[in-house]
N, C-alpha and C. Protein backbone atom coordinates (compact mmCIF):
# COMPACT_ATOMS: atom_id res chain seq x y z
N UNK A 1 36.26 -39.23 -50.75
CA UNK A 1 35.73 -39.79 -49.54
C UNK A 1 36.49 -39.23 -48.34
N UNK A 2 35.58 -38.88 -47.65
CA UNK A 2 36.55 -38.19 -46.10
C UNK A 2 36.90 -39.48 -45.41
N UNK A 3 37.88 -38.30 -45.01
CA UNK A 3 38.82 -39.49 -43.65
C UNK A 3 38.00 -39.74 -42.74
N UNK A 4 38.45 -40.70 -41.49
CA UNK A 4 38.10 -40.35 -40.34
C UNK A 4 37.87 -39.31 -39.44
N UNK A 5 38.87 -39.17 -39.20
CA UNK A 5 39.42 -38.11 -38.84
C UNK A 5 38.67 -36.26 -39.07
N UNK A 6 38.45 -36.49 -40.40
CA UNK A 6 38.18 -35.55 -40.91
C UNK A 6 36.43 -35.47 -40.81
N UNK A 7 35.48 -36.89 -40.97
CA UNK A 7 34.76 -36.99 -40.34
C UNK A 7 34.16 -36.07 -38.98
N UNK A 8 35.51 -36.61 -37.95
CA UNK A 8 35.23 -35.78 -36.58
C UNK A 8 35.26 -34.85 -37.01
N UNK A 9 36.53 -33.89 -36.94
CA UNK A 9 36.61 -32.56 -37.37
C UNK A 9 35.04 -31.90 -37.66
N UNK A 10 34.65 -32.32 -38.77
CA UNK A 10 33.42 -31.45 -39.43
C UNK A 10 32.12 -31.62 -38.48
N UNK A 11 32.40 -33.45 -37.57
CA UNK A 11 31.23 -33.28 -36.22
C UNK A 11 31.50 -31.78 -35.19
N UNK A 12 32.40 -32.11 -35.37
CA UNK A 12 33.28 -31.29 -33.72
C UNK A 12 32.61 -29.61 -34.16
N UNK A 13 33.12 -28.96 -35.48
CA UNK A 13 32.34 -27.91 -35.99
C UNK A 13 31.14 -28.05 -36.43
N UNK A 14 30.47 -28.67 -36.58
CA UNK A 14 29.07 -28.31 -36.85
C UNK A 14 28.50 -28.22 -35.21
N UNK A 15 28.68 -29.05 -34.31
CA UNK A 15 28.69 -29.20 -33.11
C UNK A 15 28.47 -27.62 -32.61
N UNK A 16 30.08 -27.49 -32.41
CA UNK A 16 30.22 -25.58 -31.83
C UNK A 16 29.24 -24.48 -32.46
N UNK A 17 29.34 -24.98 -33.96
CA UNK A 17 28.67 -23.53 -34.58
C UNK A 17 27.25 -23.82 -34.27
N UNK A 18 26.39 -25.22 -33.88
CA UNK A 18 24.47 -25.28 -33.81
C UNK A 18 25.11 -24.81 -32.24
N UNK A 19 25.93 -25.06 -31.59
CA UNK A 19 25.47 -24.59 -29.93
C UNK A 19 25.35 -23.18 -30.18
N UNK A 20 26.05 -22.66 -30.92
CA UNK A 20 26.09 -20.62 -31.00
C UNK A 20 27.05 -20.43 -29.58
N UNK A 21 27.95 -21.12 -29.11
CA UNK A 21 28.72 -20.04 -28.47
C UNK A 21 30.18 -21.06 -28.75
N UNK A 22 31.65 -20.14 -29.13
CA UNK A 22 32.66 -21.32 -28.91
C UNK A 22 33.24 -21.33 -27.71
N UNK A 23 34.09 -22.20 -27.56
CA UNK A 23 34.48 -22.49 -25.89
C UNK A 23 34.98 -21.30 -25.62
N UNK A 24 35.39 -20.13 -25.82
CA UNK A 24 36.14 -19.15 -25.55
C UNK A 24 35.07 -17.97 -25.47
N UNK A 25 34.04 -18.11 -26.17
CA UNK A 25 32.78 -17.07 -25.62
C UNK A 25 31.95 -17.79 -24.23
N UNK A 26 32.04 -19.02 -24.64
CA UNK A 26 30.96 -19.54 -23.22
C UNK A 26 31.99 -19.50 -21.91
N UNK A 27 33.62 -19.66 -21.93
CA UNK A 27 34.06 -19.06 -20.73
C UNK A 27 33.38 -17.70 -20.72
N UNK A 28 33.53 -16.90 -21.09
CA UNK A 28 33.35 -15.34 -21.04
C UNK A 28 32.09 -15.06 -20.13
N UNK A 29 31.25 -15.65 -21.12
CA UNK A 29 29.61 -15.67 -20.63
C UNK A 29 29.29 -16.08 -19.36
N UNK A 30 29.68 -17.27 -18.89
CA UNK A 30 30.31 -18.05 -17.81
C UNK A 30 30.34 -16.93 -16.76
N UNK A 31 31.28 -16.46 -17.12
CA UNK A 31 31.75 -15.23 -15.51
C UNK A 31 31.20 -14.25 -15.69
N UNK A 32 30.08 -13.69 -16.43
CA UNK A 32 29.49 -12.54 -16.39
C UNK A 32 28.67 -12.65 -15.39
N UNK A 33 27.58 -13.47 -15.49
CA UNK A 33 26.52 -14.06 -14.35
C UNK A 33 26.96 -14.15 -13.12
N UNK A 34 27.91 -14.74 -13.18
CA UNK A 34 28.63 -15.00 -11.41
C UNK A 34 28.92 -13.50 -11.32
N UNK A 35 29.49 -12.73 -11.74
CA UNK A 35 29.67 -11.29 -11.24
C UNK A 35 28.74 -10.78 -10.95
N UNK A 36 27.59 -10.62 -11.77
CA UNK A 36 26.15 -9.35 -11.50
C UNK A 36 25.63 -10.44 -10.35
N UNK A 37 25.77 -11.90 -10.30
CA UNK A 37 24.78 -12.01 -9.06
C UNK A 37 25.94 -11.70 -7.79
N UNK A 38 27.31 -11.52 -7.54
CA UNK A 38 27.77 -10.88 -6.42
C UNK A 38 27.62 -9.51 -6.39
N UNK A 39 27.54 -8.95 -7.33
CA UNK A 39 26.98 -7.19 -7.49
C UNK A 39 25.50 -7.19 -6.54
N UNK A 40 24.94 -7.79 -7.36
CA UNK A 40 23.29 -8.16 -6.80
C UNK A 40 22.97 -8.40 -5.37
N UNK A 41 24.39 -9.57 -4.98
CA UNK A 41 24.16 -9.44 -3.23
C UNK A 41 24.54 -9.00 -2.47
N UNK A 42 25.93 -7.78 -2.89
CA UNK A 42 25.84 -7.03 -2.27
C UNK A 42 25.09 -5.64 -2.26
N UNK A 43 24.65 -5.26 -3.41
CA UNK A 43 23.39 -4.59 -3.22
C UNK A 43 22.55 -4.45 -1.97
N UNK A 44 21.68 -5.69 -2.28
CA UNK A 44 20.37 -6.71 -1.75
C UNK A 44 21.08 -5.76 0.17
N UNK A 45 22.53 -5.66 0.36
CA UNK A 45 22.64 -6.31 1.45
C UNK A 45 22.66 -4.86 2.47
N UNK A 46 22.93 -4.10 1.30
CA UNK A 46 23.10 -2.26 1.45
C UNK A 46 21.90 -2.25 1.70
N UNK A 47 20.94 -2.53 0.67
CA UNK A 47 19.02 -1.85 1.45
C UNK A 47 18.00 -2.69 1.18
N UNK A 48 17.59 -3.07 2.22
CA UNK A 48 16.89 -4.20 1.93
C UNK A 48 15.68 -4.18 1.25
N UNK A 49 14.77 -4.99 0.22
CA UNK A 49 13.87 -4.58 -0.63
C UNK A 49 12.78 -4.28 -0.13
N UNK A 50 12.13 -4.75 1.16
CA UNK A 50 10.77 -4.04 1.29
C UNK A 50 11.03 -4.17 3.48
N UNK A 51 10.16 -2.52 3.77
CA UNK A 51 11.07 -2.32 4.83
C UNK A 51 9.29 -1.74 5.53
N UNK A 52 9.59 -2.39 6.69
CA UNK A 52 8.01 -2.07 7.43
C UNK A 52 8.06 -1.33 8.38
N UNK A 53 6.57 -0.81 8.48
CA UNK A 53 6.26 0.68 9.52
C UNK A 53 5.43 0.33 10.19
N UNK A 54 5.45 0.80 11.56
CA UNK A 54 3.81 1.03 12.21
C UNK A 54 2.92 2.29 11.68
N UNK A 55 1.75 2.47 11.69
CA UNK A 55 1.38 3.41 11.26
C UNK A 55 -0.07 3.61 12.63
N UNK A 56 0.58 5.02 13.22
CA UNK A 56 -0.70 5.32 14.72
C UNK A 56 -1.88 6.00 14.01
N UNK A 57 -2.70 6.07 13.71
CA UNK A 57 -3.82 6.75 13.63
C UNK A 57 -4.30 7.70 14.44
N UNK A 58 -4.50 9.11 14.61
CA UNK A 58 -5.82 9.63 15.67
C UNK A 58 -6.66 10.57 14.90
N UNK A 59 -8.14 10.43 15.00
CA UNK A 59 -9.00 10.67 14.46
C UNK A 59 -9.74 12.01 15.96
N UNK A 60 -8.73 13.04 15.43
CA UNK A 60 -9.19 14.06 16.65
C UNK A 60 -10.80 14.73 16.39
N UNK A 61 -11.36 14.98 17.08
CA UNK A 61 -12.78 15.94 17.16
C UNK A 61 -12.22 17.21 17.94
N UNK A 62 -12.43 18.52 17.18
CA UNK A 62 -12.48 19.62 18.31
C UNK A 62 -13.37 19.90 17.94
N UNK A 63 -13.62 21.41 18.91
CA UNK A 63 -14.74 22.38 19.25
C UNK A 63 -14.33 23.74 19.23
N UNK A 64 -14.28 24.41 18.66
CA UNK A 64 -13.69 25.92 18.81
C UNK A 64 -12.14 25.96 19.24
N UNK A 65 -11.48 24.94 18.40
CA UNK A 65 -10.26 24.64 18.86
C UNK A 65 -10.04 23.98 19.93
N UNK A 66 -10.37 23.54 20.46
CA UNK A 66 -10.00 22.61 21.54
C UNK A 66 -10.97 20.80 21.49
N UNK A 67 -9.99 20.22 21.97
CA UNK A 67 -9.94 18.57 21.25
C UNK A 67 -10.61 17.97 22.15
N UNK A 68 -11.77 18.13 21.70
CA UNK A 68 -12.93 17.06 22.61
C UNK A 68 -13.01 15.25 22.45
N UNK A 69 -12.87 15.22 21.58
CA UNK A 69 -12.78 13.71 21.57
C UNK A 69 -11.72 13.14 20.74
N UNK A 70 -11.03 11.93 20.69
CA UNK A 70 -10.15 11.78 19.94
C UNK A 70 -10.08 9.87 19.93
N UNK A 71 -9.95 9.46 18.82
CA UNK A 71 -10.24 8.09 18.33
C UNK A 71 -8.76 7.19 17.95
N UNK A 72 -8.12 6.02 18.31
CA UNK A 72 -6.89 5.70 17.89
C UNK A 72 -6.77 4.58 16.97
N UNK A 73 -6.39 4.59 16.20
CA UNK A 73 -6.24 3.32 15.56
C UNK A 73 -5.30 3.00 14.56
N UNK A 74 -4.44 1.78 14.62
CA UNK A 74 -2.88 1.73 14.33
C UNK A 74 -2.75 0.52 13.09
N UNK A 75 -1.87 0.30 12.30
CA UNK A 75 -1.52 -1.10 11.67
C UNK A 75 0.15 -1.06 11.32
N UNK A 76 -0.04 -1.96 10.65
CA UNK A 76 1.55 -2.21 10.22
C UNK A 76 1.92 -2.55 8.82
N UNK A 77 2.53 -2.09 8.21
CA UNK A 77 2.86 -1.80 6.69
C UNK A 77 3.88 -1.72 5.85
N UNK A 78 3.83 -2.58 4.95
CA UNK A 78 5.40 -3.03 3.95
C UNK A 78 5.25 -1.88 3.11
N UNK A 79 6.60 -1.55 2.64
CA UNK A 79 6.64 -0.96 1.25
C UNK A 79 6.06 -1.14 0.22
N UNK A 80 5.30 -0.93 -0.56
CA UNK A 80 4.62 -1.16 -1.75
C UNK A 80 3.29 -2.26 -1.44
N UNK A 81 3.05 -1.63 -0.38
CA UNK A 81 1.68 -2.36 0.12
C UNK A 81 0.75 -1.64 0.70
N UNK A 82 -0.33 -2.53 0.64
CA UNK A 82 -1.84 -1.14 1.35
C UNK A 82 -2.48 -1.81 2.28
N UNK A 83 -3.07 -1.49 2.91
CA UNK A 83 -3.28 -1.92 4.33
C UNK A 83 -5.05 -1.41 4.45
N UNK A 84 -5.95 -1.87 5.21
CA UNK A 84 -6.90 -0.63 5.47
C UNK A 84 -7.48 -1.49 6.91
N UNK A 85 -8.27 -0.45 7.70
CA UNK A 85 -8.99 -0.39 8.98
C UNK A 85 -10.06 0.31 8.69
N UNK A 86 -11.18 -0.88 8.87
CA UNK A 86 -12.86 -0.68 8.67
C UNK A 86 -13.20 -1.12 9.94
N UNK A 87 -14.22 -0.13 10.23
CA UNK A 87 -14.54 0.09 11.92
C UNK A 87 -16.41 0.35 11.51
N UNK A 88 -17.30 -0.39 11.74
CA UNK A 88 -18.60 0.08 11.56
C UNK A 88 -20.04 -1.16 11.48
N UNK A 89 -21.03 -0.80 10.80
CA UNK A 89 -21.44 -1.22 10.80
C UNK A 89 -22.63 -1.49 9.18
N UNK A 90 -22.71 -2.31 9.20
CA UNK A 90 -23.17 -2.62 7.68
C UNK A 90 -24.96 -2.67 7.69
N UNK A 91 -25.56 -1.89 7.25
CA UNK A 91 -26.90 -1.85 7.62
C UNK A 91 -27.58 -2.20 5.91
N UNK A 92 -28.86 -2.69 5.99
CA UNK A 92 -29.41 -3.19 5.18
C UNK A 92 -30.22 -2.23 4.98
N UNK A 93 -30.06 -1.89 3.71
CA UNK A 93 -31.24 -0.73 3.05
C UNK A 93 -32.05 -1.36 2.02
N UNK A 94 -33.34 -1.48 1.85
CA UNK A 94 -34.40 -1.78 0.79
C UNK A 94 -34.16 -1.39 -0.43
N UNK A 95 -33.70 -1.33 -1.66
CA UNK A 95 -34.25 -0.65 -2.98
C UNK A 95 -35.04 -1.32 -3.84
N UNK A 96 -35.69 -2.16 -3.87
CA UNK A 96 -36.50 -2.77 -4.43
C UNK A 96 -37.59 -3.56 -3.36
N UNK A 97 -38.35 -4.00 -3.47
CA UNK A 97 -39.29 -5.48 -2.91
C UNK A 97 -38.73 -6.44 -2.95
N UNK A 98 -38.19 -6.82 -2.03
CA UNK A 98 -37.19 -8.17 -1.76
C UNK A 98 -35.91 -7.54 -1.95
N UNK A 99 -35.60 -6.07 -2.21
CA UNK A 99 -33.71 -6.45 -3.08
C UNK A 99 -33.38 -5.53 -1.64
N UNK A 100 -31.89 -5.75 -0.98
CA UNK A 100 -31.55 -5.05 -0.48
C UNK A 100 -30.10 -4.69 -0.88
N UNK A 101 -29.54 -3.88 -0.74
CA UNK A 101 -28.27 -2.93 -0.59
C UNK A 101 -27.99 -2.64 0.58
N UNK A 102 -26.45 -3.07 1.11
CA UNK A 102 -25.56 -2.65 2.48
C UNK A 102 -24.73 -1.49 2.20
N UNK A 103 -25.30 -1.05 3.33
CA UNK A 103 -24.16 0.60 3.47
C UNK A 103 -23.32 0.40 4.61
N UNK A 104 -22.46 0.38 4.28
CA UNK A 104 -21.50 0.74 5.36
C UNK A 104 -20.81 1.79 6.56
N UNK A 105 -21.59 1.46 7.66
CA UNK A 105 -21.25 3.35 8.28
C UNK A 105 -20.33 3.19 9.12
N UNK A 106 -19.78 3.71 9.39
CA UNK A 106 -18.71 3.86 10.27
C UNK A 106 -17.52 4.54 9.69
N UNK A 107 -16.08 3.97 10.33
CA UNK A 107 -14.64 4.60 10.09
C UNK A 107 -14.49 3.47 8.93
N UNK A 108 -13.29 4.24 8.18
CA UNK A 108 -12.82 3.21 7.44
C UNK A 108 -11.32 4.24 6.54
N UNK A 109 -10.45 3.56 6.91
CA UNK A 109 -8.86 4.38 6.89
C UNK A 109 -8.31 3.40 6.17
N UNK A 110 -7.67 3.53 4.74
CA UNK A 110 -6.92 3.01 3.93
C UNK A 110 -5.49 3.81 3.61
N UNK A 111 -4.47 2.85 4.07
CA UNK A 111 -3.39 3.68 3.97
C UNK A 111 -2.45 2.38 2.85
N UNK A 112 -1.16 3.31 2.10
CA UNK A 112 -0.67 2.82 0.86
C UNK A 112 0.79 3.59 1.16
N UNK A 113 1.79 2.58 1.29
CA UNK A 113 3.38 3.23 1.45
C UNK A 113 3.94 2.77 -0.20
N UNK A 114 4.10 3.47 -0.76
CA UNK A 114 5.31 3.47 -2.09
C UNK A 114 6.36 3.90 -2.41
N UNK A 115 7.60 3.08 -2.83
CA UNK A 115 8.66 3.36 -2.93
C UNK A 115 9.00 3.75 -4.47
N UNK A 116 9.72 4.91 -5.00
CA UNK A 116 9.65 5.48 -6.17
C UNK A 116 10.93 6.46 -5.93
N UNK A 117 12.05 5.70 -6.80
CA UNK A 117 13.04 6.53 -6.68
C UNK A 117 13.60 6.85 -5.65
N UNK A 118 14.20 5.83 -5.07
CA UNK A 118 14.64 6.41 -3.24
C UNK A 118 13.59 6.98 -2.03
N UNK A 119 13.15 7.58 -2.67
CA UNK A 119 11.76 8.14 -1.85
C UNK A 119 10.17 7.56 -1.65
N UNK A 120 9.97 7.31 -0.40
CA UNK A 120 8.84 6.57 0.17
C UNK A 120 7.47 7.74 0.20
N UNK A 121 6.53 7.08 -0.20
CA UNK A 121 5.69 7.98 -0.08
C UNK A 121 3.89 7.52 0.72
N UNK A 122 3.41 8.23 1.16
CA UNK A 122 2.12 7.40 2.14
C UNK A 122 1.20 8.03 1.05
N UNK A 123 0.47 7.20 1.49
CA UNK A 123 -0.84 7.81 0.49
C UNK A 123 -1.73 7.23 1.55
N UNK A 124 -2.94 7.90 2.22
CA UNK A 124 -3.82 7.50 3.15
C UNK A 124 -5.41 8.30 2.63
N UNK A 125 -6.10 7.66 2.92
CA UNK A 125 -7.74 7.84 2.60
C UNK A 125 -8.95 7.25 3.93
N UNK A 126 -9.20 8.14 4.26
CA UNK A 126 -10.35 8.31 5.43
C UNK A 126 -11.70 8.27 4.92
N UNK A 127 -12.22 7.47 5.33
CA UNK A 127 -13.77 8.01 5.17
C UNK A 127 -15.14 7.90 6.38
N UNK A 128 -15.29 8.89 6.93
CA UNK A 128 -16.07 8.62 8.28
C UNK A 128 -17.48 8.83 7.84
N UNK A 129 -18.31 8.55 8.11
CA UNK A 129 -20.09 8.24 8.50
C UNK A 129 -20.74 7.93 9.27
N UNK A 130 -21.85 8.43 9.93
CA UNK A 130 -23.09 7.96 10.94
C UNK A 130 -24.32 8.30 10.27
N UNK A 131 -25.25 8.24 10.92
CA UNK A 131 -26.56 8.50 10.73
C UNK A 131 -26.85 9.87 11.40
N UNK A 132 -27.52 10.49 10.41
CA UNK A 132 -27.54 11.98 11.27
C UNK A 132 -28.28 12.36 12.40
N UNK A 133 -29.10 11.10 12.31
CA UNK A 133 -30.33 10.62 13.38
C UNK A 133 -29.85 9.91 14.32
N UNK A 134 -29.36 9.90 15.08
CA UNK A 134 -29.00 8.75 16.37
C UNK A 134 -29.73 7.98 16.29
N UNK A 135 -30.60 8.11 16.34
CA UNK A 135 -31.97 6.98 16.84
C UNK A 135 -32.39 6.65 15.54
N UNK A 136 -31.61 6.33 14.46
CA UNK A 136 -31.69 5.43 12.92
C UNK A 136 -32.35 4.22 13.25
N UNK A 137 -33.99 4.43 12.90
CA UNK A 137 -34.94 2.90 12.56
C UNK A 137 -34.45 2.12 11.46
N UNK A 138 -33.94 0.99 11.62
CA UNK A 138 -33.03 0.58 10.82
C UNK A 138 -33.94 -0.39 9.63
N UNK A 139 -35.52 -0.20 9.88
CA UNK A 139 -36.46 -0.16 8.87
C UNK A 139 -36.79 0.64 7.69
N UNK A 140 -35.95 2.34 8.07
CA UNK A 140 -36.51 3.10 7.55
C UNK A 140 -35.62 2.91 6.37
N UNK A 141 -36.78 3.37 5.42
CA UNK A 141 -36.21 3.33 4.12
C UNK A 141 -35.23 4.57 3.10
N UNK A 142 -35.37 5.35 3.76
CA UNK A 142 -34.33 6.60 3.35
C UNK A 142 -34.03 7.52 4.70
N UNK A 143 -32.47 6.71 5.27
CA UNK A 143 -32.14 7.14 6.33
C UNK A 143 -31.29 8.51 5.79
N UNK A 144 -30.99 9.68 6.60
CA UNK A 144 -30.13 10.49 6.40
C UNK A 144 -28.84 10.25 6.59
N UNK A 145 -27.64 10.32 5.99
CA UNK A 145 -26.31 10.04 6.52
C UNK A 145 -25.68 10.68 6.22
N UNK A 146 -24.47 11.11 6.97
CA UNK A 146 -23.50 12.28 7.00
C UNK A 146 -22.21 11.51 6.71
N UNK A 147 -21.33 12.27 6.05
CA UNK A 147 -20.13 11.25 5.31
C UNK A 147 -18.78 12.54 5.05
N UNK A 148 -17.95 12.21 5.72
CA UNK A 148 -16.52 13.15 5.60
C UNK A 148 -15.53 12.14 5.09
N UNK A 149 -15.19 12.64 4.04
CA UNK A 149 -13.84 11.94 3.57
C UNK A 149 -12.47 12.32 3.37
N UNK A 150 -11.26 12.31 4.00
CA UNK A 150 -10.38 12.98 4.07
C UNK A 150 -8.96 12.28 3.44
N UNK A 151 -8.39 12.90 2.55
CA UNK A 151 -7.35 12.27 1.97
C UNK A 151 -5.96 12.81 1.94
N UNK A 152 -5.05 12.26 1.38
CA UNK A 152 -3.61 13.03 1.21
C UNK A 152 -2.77 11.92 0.62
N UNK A 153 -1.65 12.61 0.41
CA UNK A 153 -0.64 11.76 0.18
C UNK A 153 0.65 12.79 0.81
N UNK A 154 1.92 12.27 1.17
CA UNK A 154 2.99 13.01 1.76
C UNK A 154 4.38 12.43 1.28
N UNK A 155 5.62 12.69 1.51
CA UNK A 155 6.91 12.26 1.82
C UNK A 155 7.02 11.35 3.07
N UNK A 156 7.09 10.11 3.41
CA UNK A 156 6.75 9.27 4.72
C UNK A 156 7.96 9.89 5.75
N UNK A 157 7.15 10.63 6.49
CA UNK A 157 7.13 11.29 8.10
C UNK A 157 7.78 10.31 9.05
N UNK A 158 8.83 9.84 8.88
CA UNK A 158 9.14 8.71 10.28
C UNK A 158 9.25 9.57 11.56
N UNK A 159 8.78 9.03 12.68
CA UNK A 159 8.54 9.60 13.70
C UNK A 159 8.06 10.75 13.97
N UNK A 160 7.27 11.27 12.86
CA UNK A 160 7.08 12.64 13.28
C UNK A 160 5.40 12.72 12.72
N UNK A 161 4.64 13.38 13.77
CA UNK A 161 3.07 13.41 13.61
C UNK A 161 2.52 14.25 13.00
N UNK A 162 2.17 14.46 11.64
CA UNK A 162 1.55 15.06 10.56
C UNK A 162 0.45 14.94 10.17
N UNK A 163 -0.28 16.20 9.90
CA UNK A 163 -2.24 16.11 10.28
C UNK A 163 -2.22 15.84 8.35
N UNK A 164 -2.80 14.38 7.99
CA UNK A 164 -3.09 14.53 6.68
C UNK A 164 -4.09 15.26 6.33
N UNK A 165 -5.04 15.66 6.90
CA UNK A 165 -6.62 16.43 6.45
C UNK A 165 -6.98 16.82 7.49
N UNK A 166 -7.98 17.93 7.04
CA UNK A 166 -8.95 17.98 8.60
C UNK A 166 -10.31 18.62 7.53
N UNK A 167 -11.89 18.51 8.05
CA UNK A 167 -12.87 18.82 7.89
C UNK A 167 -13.54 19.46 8.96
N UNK A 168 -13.83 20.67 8.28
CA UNK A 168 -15.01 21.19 9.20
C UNK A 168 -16.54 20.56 8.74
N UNK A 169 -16.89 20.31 9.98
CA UNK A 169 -18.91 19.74 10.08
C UNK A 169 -19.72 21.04 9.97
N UNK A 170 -20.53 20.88 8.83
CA UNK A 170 -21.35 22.00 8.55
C UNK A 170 -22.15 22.13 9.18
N UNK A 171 -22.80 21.34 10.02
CA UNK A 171 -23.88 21.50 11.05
C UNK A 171 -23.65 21.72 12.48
N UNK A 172 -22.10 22.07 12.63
CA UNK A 172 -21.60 22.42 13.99
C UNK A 172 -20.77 23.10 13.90
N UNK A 173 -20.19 23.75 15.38
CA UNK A 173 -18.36 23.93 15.32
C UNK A 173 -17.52 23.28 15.61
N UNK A 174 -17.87 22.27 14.85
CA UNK A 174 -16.66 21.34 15.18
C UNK A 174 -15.87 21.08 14.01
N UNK A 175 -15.08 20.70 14.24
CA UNK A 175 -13.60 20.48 12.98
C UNK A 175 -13.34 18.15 13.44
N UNK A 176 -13.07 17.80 12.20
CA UNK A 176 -12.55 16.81 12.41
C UNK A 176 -11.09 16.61 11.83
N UNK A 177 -9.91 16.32 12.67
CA UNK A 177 -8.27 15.78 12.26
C UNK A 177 -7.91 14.67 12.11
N UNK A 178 -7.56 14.34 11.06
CA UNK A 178 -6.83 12.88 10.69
C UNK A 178 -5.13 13.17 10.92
N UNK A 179 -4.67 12.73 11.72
CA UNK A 179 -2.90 12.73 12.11
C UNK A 179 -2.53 11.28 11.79
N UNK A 180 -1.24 11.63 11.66
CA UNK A 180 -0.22 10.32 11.52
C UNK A 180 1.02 10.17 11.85
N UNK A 181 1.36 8.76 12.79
CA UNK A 181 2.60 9.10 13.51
C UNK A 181 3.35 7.84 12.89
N UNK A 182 4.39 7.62 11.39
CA UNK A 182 5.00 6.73 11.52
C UNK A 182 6.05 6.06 12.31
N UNK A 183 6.22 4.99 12.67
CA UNK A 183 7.04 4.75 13.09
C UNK A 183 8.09 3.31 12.58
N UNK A 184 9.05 3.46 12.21
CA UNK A 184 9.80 2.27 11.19
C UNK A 184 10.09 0.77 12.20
N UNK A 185 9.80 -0.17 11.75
CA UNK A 185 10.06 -1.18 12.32
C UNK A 185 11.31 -2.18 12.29
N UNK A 186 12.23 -2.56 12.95
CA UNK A 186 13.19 -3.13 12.59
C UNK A 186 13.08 -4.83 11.86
């Protein structure tokens, strides 16, 4: 018959060995955590995790080289985030008797900043459209439409203005430029 004593004892160890750590590993364990989370804040404190930009838009038109018209349009943008600017108009097209389908014409600029390995990167996507008809009867059932889409991706340009694309219009001399002027925000 066990002692008292001896009783405890065999509580006290069965105790330590179902927790799985003895008092001399759970100190240990103890101060590991408290270290990596002061590692962690001073990290955190060196670069901060997500860091925002303005981003200028200009949507140049030339003519035999020279810049007849030119369009602006700007947003603002986190790291590992996408952003977009839709500028237009949504017109109702027929494909069936009763069914309709919306097209969307106008500007429409989707831009995407990612961080990968120290290095930030833009990724931007343009897509411009009108009607090739000015005077689009917005009855008619197979309108003509003209559609330039211009894309890229780069190394993010702070302060400095870099043409992501440009298209020439086949039915003119004209050229269209997509530029970009980041600028970092505090």
């Amino acid at each position: 018959m066990l002692t008292r004593n001896a009783k405890w004892l065999r509580l006290v160890v069965t105790i330590v060995l179902l927790s799985g750590n003895g008092g001399w590993a759970q100190e240990a364990s103890s101060r590991a955590p408290a270290e990596s989370i002061e590692e962690k804040t001073s990290s955190q404190k060196e670069k901060p995790l997500m860091e925002a930009y303005h981003l200028d838009f200009s949507l140049n038109e030339l003519e035999d080289g020279k810049k007849i018209n030119t369009r602006q349009y700007s947003t603002d943008l986190a790291t590992n985030e996408g952003n977009e600017i839709k500028i237009g108009t949504r017109v109702p097209m027929q494909v069936k008797d009763g069914e309709f389908q919306y097209l969307d014409i106008g500007t429409n600029i989707f831009a995407r900043l990612s961080e990968t390995r120290g290095q930030t990167e833009l990724v931007v996507r343009a897509e411009l459209s009108n009607f090739a008809v000015p005077e689009h009867d917005p009855h008619e059932v197979h309108p003509i439409i003209r559609q330039m889409k211009i894309g890229g991706s780069t190394l993010l340009p702070v302060s400095k203005t870099i043409v992501i694309g440009s298209a020439d219009d086949p039915n003119s001399k004209r050229q269209f430029q997509l530029e970009v002027t980041v600028t970092k925000l505090r």
